[in-house]
C-alpha atoms as a PDB file:
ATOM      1  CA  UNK A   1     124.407 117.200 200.310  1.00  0.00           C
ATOM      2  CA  UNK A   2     125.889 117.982 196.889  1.00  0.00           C
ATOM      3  CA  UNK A   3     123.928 119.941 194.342  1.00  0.00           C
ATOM      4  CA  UNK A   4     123.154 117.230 192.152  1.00  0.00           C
ATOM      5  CA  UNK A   5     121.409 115.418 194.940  1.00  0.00           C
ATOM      6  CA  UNK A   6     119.645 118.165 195.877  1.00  0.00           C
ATOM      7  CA  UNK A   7     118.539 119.104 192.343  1.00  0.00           C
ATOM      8  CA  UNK A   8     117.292 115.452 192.109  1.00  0.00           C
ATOM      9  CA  UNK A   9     115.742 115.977 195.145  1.00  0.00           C
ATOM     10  CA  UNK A  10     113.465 119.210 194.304  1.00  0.00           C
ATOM     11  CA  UNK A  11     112.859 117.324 190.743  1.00  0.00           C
ATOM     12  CA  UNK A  12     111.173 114.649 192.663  1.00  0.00           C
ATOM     13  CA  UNK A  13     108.907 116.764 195.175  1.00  0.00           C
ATOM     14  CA  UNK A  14     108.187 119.024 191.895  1.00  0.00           C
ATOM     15  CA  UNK A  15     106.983 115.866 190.519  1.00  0.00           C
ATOM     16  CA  UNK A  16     105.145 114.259 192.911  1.00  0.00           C
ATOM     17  CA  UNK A  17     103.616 117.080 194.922  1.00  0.00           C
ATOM     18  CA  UNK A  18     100.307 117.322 193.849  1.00  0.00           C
ATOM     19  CA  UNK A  19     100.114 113.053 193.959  1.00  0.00           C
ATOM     20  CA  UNK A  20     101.332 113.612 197.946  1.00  0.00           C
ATOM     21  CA  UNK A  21      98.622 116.290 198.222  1.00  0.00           C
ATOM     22  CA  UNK A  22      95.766 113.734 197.039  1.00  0.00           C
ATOM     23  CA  UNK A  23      96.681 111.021 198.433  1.00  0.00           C
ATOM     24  CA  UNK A  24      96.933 112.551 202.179  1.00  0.00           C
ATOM     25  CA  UNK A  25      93.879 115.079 202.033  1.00  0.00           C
ATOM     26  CA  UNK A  26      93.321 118.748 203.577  1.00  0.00           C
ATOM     27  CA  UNK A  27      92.632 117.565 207.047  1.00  0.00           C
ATOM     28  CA  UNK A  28      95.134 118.701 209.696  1.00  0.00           C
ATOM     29  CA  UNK A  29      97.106 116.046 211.176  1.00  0.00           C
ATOM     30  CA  UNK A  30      95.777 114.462 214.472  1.00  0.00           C
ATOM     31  CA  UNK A  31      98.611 116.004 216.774  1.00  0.00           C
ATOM     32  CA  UNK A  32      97.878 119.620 215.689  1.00  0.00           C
ATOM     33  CA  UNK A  33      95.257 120.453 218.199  1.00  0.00           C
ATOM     34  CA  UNK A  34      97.361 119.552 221.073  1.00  0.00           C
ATOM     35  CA  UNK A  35     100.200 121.518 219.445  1.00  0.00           C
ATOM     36  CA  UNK A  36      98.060 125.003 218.565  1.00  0.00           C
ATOM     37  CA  UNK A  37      96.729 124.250 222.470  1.00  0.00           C
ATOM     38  CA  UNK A  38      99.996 124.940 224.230  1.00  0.00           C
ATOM     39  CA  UNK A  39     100.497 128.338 222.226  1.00  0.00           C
ATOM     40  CA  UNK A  40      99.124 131.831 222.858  1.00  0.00           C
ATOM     41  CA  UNK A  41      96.414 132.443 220.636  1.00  0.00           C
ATOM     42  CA  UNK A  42      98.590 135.749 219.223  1.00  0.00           C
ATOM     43  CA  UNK A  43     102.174 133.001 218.424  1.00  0.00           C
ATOM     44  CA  UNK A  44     104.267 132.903 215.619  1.00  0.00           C
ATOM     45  CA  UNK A  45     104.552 129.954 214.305  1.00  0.00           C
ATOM     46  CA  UNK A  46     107.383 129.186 211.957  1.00  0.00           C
ATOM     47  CA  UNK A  47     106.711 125.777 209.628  1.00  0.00           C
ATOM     48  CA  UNK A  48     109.421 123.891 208.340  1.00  0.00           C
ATOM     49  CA  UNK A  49     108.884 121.154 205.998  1.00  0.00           C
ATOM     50  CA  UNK A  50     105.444 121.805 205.978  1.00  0.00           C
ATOM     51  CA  UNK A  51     104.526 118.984 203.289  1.00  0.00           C
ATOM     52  CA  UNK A  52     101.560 119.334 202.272  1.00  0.00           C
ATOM     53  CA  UNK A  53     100.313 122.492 204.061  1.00  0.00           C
ATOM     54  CA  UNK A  54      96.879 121.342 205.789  1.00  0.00           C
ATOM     55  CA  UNK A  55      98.611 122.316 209.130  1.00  0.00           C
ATOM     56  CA  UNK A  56      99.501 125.702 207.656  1.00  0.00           C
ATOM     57  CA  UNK A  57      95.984 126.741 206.412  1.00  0.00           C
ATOM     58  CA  UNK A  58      94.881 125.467 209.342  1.00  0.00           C
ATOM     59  CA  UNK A  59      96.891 127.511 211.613  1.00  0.00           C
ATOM     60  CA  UNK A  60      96.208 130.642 209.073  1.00  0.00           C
ATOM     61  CA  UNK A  61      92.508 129.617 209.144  1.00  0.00           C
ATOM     62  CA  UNK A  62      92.638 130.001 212.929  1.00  0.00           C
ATOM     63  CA  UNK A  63      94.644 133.485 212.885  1.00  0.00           C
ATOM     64  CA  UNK A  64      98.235 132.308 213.830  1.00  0.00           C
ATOM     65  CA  UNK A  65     101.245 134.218 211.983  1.00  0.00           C
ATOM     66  CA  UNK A  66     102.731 131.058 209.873  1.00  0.00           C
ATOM     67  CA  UNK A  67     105.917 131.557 208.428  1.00  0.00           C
ATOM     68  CA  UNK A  68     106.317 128.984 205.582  1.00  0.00           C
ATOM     69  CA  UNK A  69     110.973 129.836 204.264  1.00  0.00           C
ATOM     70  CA  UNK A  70     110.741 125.805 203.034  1.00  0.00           C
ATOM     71  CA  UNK A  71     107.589 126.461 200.755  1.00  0.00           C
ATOM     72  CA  UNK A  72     107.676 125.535 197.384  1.00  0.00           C
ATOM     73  CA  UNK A  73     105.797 128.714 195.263  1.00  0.00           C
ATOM     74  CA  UNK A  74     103.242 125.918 194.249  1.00  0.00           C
ATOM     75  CA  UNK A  75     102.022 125.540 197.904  1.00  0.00           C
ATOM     76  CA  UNK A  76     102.417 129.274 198.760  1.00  0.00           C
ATOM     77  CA  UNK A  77     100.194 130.250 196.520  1.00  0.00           C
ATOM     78  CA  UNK A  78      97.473 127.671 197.781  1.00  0.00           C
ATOM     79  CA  UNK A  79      98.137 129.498 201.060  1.00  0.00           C
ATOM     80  CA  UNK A  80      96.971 132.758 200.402  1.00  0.00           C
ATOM     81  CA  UNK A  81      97.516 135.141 203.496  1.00  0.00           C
ATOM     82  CA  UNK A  82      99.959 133.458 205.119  1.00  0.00           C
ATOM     83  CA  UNK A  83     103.427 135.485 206.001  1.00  0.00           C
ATOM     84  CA  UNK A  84     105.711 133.559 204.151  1.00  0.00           C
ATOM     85  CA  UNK A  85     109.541 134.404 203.787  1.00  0.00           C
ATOM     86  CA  UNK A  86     111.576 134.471 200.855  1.00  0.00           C
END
């Protein structure tokens, strides 16, 4: 992907984050408790494209170590406590 693309790109999520957000609520998706139930309650759990991040508070909710590298600083600071790489 060439820069301008992905610039466009970012401009768009930037945008239309906090509609996304709404519009799909806090509750964690239906698959996630068959997901967090095939992982040792001490796992690392590293989220990419994380959307929204109602699996990620979630998981942090529950005590799992969620990396979040593809958050924007908008949703990491929603998702206070959470071990999120630069």
């Amino acid at each position: 992907m060439n820069e301008s693309a992905d610039a466009a790109t970012l401009r768009f999520y930037g945008k239309e984050a906090e509609k996304y957000c709404e519009r799909i609520g806090s509750a964690p998706t239906s698959t996630l408790e068959e997901f967090l139930g095939r992982l040792p309650r001490d796992a690392t759990i590293l989220e990419l494209g994380c959307g929204s991040g109602r699996d990620s508070a979630e998981m942090l909710r529950r005590g799992y170590d969620v990396l979040l590298p593809m958050a924007r600083r908008k949703s990491r600071s929603r998702l206070s406590g959470s071990s999120i790489d630069p």
